[in-house]
Structures are given as structure tokens and as C-alpha cells.
Protein backbone atom coordinates (compact mmCIF):
# COMPACT_ATOMS: atom_id res chain seq x y z
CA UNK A 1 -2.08 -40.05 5.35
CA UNK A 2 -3.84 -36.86 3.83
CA UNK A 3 -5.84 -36.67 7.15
CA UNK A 4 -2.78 -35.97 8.90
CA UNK A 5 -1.45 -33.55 6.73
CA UNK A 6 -1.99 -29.50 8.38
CA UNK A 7 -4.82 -27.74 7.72
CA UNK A 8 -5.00 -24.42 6.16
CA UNK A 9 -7.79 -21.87 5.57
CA UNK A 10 -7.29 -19.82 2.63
CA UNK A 11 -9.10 -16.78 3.44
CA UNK A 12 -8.76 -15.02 0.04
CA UNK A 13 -7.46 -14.99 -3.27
CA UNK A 14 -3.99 -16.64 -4.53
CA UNK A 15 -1.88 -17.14 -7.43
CA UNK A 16 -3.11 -20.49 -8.95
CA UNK A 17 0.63 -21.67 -8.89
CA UNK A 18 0.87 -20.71 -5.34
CA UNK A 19 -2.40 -22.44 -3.96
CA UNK A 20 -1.65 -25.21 -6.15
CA UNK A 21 2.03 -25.61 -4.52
CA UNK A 22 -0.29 -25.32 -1.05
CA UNK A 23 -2.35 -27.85 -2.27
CA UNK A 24 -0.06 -30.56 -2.08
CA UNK A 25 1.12 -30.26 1.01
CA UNK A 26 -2.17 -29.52 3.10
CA UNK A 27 -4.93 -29.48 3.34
CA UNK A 28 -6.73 -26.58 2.53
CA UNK A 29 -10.01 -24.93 3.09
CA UNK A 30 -10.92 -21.70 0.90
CA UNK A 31 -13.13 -19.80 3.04
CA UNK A 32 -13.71 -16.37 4.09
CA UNK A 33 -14.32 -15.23 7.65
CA UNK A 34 -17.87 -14.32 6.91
CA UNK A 35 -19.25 -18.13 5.63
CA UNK A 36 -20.91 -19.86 7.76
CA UNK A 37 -18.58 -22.84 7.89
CA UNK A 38 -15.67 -20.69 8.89
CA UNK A 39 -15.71 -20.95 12.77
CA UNK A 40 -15.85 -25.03 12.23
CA UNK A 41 -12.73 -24.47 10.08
CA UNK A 42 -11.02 -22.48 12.75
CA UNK A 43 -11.51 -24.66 15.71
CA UNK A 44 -8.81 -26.99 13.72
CA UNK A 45 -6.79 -24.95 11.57
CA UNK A 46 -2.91 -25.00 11.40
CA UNK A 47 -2.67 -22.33 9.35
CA UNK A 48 -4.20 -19.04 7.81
CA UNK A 49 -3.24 -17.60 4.73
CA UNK A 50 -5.08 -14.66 4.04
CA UNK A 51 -4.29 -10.87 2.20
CA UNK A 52 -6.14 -7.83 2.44
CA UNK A 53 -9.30 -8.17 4.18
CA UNK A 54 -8.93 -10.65 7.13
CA UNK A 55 -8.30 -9.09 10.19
CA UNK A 56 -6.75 -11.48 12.62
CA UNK A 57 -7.34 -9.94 16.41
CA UNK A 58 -7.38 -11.49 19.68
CA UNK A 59 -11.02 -12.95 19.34
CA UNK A 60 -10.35 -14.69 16.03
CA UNK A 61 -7.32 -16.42 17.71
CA UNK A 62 -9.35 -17.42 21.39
CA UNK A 63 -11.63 -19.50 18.21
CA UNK A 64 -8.20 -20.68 16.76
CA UNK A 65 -6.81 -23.02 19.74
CA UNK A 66 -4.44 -24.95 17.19
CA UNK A 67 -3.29 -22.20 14.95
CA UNK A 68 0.64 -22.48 14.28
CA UNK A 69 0.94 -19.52 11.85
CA UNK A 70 -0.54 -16.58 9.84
CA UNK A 71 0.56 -16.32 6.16
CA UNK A 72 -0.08 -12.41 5.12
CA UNK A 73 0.09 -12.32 1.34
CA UNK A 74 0.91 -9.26 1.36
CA UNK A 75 3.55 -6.31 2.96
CA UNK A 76 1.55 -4.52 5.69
CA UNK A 77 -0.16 -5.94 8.72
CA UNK A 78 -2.11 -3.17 9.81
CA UNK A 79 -4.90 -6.32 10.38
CA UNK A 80 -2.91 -8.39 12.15
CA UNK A 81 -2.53 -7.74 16.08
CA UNK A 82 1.19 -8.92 16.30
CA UNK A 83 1.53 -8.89 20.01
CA UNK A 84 -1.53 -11.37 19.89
CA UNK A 85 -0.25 -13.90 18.09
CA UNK A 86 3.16 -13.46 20.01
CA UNK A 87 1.58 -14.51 22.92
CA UNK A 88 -0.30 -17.37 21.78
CA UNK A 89 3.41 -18.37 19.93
CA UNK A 90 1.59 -17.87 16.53
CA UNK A 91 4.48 -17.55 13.90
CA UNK A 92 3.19 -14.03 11.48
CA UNK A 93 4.94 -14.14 7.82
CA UNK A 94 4.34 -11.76 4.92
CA UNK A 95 6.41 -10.97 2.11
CA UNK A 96 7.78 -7.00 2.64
CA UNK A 97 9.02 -6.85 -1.12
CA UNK A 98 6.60 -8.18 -3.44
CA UNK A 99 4.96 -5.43 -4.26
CA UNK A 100 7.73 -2.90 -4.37
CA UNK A 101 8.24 -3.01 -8.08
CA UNK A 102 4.50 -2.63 -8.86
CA UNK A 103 3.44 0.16 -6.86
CA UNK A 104 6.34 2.53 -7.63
CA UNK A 105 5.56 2.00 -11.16
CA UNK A 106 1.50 2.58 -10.26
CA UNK A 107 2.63 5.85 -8.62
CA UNK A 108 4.52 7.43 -11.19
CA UNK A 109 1.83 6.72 -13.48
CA UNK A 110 -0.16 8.59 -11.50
CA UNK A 111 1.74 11.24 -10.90
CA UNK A 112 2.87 11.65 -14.56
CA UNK A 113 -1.00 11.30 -15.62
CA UNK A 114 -2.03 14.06 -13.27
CA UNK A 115 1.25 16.83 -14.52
CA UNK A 116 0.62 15.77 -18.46
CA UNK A 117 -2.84 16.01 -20.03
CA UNK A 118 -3.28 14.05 -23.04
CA UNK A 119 -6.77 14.34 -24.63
CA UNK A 120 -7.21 10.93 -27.09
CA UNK A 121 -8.29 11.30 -30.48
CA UNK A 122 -10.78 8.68 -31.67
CA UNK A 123 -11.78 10.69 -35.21
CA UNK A 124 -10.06 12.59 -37.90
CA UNK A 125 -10.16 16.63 -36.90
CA UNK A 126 -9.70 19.91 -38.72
CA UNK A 127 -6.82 21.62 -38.33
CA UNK A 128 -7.99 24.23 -35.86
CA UNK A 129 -9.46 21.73 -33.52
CA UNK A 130 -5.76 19.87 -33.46
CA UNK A 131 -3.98 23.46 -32.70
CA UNK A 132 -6.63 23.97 -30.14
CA UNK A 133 -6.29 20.78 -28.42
CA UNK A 134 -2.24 21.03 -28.64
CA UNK A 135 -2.56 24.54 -27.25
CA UNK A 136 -5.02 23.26 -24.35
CA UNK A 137 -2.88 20.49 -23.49
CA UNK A 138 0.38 22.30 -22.34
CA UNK A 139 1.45 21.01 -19.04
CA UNK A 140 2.30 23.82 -16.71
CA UNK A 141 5.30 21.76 -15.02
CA UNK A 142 7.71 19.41 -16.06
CA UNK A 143 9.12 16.74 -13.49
CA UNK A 144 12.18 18.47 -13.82
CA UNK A 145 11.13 21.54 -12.83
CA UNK A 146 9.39 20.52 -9.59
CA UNK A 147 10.50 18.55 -5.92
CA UNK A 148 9.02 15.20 -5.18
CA UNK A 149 8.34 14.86 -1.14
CA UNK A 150 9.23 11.66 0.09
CA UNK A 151 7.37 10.79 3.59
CA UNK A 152 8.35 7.56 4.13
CA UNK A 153 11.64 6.00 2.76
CA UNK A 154 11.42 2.51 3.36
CA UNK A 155 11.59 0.05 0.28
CA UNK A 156 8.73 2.00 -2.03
CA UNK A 157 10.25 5.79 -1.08
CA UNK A 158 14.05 4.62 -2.21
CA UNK A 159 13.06 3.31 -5.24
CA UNK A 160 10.68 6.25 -5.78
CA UNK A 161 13.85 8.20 -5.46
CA UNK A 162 16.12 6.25 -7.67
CA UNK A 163 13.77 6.73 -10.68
CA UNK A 164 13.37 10.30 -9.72
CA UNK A 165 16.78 10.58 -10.42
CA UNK A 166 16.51 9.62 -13.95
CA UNK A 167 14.10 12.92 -14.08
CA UNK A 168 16.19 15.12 -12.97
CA UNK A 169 14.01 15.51 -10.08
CA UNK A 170 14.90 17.20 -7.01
CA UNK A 171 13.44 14.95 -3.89
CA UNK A 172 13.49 15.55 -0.46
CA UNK A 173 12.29 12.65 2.22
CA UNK A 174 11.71 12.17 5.79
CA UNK A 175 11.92 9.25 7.43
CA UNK A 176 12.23 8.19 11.23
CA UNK A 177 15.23 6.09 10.51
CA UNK A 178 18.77 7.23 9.39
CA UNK A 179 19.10 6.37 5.97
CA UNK A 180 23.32 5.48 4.81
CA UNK A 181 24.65 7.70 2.22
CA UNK A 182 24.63 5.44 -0.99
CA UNK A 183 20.70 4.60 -0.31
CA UNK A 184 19.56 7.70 -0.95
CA UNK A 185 19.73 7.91 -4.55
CA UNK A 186 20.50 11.80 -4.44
CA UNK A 187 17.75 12.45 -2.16
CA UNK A 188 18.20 15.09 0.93
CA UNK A 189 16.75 14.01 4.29
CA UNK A 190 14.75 16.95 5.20
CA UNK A 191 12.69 17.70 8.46
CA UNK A 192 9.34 17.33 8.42
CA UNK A 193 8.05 21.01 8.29
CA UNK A 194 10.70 21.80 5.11
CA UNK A 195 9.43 18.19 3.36
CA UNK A 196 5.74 20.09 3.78
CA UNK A 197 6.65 23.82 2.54
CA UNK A 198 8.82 22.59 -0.48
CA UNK A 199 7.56 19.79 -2.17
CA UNK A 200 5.49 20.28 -5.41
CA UNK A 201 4.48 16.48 -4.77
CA UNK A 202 4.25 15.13 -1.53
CA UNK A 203 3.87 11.12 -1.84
CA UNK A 204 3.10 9.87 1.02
CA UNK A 205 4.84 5.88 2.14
CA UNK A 206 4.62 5.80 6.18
CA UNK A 207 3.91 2.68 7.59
CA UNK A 208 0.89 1.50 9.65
CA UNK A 209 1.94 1.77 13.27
CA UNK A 210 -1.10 3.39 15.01
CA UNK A 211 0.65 6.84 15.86
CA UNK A 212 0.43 7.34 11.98
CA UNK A 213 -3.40 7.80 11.89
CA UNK A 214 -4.53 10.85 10.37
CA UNK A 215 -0.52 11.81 10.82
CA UNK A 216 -1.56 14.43 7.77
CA UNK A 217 -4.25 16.20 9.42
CA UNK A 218 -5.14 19.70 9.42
CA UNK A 219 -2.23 21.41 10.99
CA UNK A 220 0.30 19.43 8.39
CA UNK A 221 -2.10 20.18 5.37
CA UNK A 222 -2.01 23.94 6.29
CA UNK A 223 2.31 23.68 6.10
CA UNK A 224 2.10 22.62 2.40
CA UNK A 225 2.87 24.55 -0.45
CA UNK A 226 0.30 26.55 -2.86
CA UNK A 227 -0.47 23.78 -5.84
CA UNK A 228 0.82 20.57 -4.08
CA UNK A 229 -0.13 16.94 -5.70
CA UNK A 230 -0.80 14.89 -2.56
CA UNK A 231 -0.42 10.82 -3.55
CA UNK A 232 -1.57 8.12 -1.18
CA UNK A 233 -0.83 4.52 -2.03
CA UNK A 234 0.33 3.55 1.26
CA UNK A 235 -2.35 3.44 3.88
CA UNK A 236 -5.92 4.99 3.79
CA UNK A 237 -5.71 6.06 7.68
CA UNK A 238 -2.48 8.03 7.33
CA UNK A 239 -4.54 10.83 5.71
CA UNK A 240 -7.35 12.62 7.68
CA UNK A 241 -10.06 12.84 4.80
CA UNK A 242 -12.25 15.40 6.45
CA UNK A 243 -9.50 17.86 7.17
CA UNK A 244 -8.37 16.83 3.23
CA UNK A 245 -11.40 17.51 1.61
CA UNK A 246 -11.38 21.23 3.72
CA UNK A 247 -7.93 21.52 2.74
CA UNK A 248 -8.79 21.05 -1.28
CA UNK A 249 -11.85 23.13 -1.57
CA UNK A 250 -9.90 25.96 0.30
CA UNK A 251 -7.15 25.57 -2.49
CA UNK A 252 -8.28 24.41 -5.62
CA UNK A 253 -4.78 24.68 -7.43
CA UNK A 254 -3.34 21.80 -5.15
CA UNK A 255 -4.79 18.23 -5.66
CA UNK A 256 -4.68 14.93 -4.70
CA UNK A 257 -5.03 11.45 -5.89
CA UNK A 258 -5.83 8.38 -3.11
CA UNK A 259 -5.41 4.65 -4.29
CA UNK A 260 -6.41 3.62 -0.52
CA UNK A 261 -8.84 4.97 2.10
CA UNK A 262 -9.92 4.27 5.38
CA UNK A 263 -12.62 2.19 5.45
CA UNK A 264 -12.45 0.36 1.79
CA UNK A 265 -14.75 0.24 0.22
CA UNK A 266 -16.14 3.47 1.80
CA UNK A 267 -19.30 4.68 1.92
CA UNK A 268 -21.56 7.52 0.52
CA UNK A 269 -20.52 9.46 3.16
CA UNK A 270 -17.01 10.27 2.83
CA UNK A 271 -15.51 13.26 2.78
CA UNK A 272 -13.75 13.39 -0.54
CA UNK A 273 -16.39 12.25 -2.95
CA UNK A 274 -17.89 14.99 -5.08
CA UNK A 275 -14.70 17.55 -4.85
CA UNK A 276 -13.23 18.32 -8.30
CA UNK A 277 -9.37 18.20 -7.61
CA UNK A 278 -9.30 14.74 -5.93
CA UNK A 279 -8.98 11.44 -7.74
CA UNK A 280 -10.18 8.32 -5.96
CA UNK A 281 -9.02 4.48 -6.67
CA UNK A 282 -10.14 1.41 -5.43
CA UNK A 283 -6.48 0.19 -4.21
CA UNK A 284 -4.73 -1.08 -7.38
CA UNK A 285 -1.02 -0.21 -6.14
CA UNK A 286 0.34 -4.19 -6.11
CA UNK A 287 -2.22 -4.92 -9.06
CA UNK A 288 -0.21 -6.72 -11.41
CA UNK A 289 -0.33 -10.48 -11.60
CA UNK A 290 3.29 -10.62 -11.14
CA UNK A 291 2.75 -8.73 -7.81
CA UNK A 292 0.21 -10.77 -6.80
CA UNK A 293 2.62 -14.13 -7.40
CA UNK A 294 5.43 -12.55 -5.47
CA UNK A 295 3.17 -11.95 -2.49
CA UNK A 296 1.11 -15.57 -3.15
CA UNK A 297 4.27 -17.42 -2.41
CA UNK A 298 4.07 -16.12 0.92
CA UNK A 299 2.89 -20.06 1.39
CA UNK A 300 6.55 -21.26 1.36
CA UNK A 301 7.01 -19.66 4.15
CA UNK A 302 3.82 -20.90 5.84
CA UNK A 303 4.96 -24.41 5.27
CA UNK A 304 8.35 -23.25 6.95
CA UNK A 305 6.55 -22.88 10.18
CA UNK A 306 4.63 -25.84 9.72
CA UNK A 307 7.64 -27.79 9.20
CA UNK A 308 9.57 -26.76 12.44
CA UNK A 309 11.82 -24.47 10.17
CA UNK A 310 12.55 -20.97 9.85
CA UNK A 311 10.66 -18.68 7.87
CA UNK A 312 12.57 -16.21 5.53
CA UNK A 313 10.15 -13.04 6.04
CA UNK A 314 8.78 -13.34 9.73
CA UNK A 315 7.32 -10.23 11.48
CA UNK A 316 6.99 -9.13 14.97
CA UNK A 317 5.91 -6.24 17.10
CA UNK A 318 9.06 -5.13 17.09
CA UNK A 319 9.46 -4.92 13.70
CA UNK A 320 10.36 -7.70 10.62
CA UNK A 321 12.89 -10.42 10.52
């Protein structure tokens, strides 16, 4: 009977294919936490699937007395109070590599649109305005000439080293783990203080365990070399934006381009709007529809749970199975 079949609230966009695979095996409620009819919802759910902006805490869960399992679409969990569910023996799946592929791309665009200016020409010119613009377009660095700063070298920093290699580029990382030889890609482990003074870009891929908040804050800022390109597509809450936007008007030959920020969308009053050497983005890092697929089809594992099986991606506190 369909009335017997699990319930699951779909808190935010899917894949079509995805919810439609959903679809026929649940039942399933599209609602966000802010409609009205989502507390009703709750009280009987099996199952949440939900992405970016859900935040599933201990309060949510008290409402949730028959939840079985929390389907992030998505890699981090910064939202999701692990040791909550845990206790309550609610099952927490995501899908750690779906976006891999689409945010290393995303950052070397961004990193290769801030070292090489490219003015667009929409109209015939003269033949001084072409030298001029040729002339004024003369990148001061080349990748090859520079060191890319790895903080962070889980899945996103090793592949952000593998196509640094095809640069030429020399890349340093740091990383709490110990990292086997043949995973580097050519990279050097590095401590944190030499990762700061010697890297011409300093991309930043920590993870978002709660002793990482504002882990680049003033002191670590003042450690970096004259010039650097600072790139955030990790976590907005890694980066302390007050002590960043000090740290860029103080040195207006460094700059720094953030795809995510801490809160999204953020207000009129944050720090970094206004300066001149700071790009902002509204979090586009895993915006490809491929991405979004990979990290849609978190819902086979959701059904995994819901079927008394095991899930292929679960996480923990303790880390991800």
C-alpha cells in the first residue's frame, strides 16, 4: 500500500532523475523548514533529504520522533549535529565525492582569471588601441613561476595538486593527516608557518570541524607573503572576514577571491564588501548539473537505511564511513 510506504521530506532542491527515483519508493513531501506545514511533516517523517540550507540540530530531531535517517546531498555537514543524531540512532549519509571534479575545476578558473587579464573586444579597433590593450594586459606571473599553498589535502587539495602538476607548479600543502608518498602528486608537506610565508596562492580546503573557525585570522594573515591570492571555496567560517578585510586594505598587492562566507547570503554589513582587491561569489563551487546529480543520488543511500541495509557513504562524529 502507498500509505505504508516511508515518508520523506525533501527539504530542497534535487536532480529531477534523483527525486523521481525517490518518488517511487516513498513518499515524499517537498518542503522547507520555514512552511508552515513543515512541523506536521516532521512529527511522521522517515526520512530527510536536504543540501545546503537545513540545519538539522537537536531541536529539529526532539520534533522528529520517527526519523530513521538524514540524506545530505551534499559533502560537508557543518549543519548537521552528528553526535545528535547518533544518539537518537539516526543513520547521517552524504556523498564526500560528488563535487570533487567541479570545484577543482571552479577554482582554477578562478585562480587563472585573477593571474591573466583578458579585456573582450566587442567592436573593430585601431591599431593603437589593440597595442595598448595587448601592452595593458601582460600578466605579471605565470603559474609556473609561482607556489600554490595547499591548506587542506583531502579529496579537492590532491586533485588541486595533480593538475598543478601539469603547470609546472610548485605546491606546498598542510594537512593534519599523513599523506602516502604516491598521493601527493609532487607536492611537499610543509608546516604551517612555511605553507603561509611561501605560497604566491594560498587555497584554502580545511574541513568544518569547529576548531577551524576563523583558523585564518589575524596572526596567520600577518605570516603571508607580500602579493598573496587568498581562494576560499571550502567553508565561509574558516576565514575571519574582519581581520581579512584589515589584512587587504593594509596590502593592496595581495588579494583574495571568496566563493563562500559566513553567514550566506550575508548582509550589508560585512566586512569585505566595498574593498577593491576582493572578489565575492555567491557559492557556485559544485555548480554544475553534473555535480548536482552526483550529490542528488545521495537518495540511494537514504533508501539503504530505510531498507535495513548498509549505506555506502555514512558519516559519524568520528569521521566518514
Amino acid at each position: 500500500m502507498s500509505s505504508q510506504r516511508p515518508l520523506v521530506i525533501q527539504t530542497e532542491h534535487l536532480d529531477a532523475t534523483c527525486a523521481d527515483w525517490l518518488d517511487e519508493r516513498c513518499r515524499v513531501v517537498r518542503c522547507a523548514p520555514e512552511d508552515d506545514a513543515f512541523a506536521a511533516h516532521l512529527a511522521d517523517a522517515d526520512a530527510l533529504v536536504i543540501r545546503t540550507y537545513t540545519t538539522i540540530d537537536s531541536g529539529l530531531l526532539d520534533a522528529a520522533p520517527r526519523l530513521r535517517v538524514v540524506g545530505r546531498a551534499g559533502v560537508g555537514l557543518d549543519h548537521v549535529d552528528l553526535e545528535a543524531c547518533a544518539s537518537r540512532g539516526v543513520t547521517v549519509v552524504h556523498t564526500p565525492d560528488a563535487n570533487t571534479v567541479a570545484v577543482v575545476e571552479y577554482v582554477w578558473a578562478l585562480i587563472l582569471d585573477a593571474l591573466r587579464p583578458r579585456p573582450l573586444l566587442d567592436e573593430a579597433i585601431e591599431l593603437g588601441a589593440w597595442k595598448t590593450l595587448r601592452s595593458r594586459s601582460i600578466a605579471g606571473r605565470q603559474l609556473s613561476d609561482m607556489t600554490l599553498g595547499l591548506l587542506g589535502f583531502g579529496r579537492v587539495g590532491r586533485r588541486m595538486a595533480r593538475i598543478a602538476r601539469a603547470f609546472d607548479v610548485r605546491v606546498l600543502y598542510n594537512d593534519l593527516l599523513d599523506v602516502e608518498t604516491e598521493a601527493r602528486f609532487g607536492a611537499e608537506p610543509v608546516s604551517l608557518e612555511r605553507l603561509l610565508a611561501e605560497s604566491d596562492v594560498l587555497s584554502l580546503h580545511i574541513d568544518g570541524r569547529p576548531s577551524n573557525r576563523h583558523f585564518i585570522d589575524a596572526h596567520r594573515l600577518s605570516m603571508c607573503r607580500p602579493g598573496v591570492l587568498i581562494v576560499n571555496a571550502s567553508r565561509g567560517f574558516v576565514l575571519d572576514p574582519r581581520a581579512l578585510a584589515d589584512f587587504l586594505e593594509a596590502s593592496p598587492e595581495s588579494a583574495a577571491i571568496l566563493d563562500v562566507h559566513d553567514p550566506e547570503p550575508f548582509d550589508a554589513a560585512y566586512p569585505l564588501l566595498g574593498i577593491d582587491n576582493v572578489r565575492l561569489l555567491p557559492h557556485l563551487g559544485a555548480a554544475t548539473a553534473t555535480a548536482h546529480r552526483n550529490m542528488s543520488w545521495v537518495v540511494r543511500d537514504v533508501w539503504a537505511v530505510l531498507q535495513g541495509e548498509t549505506p555506502r557513504f555514512e558519516a559519524t562524529a568520528s569521521g566518514a564511513i
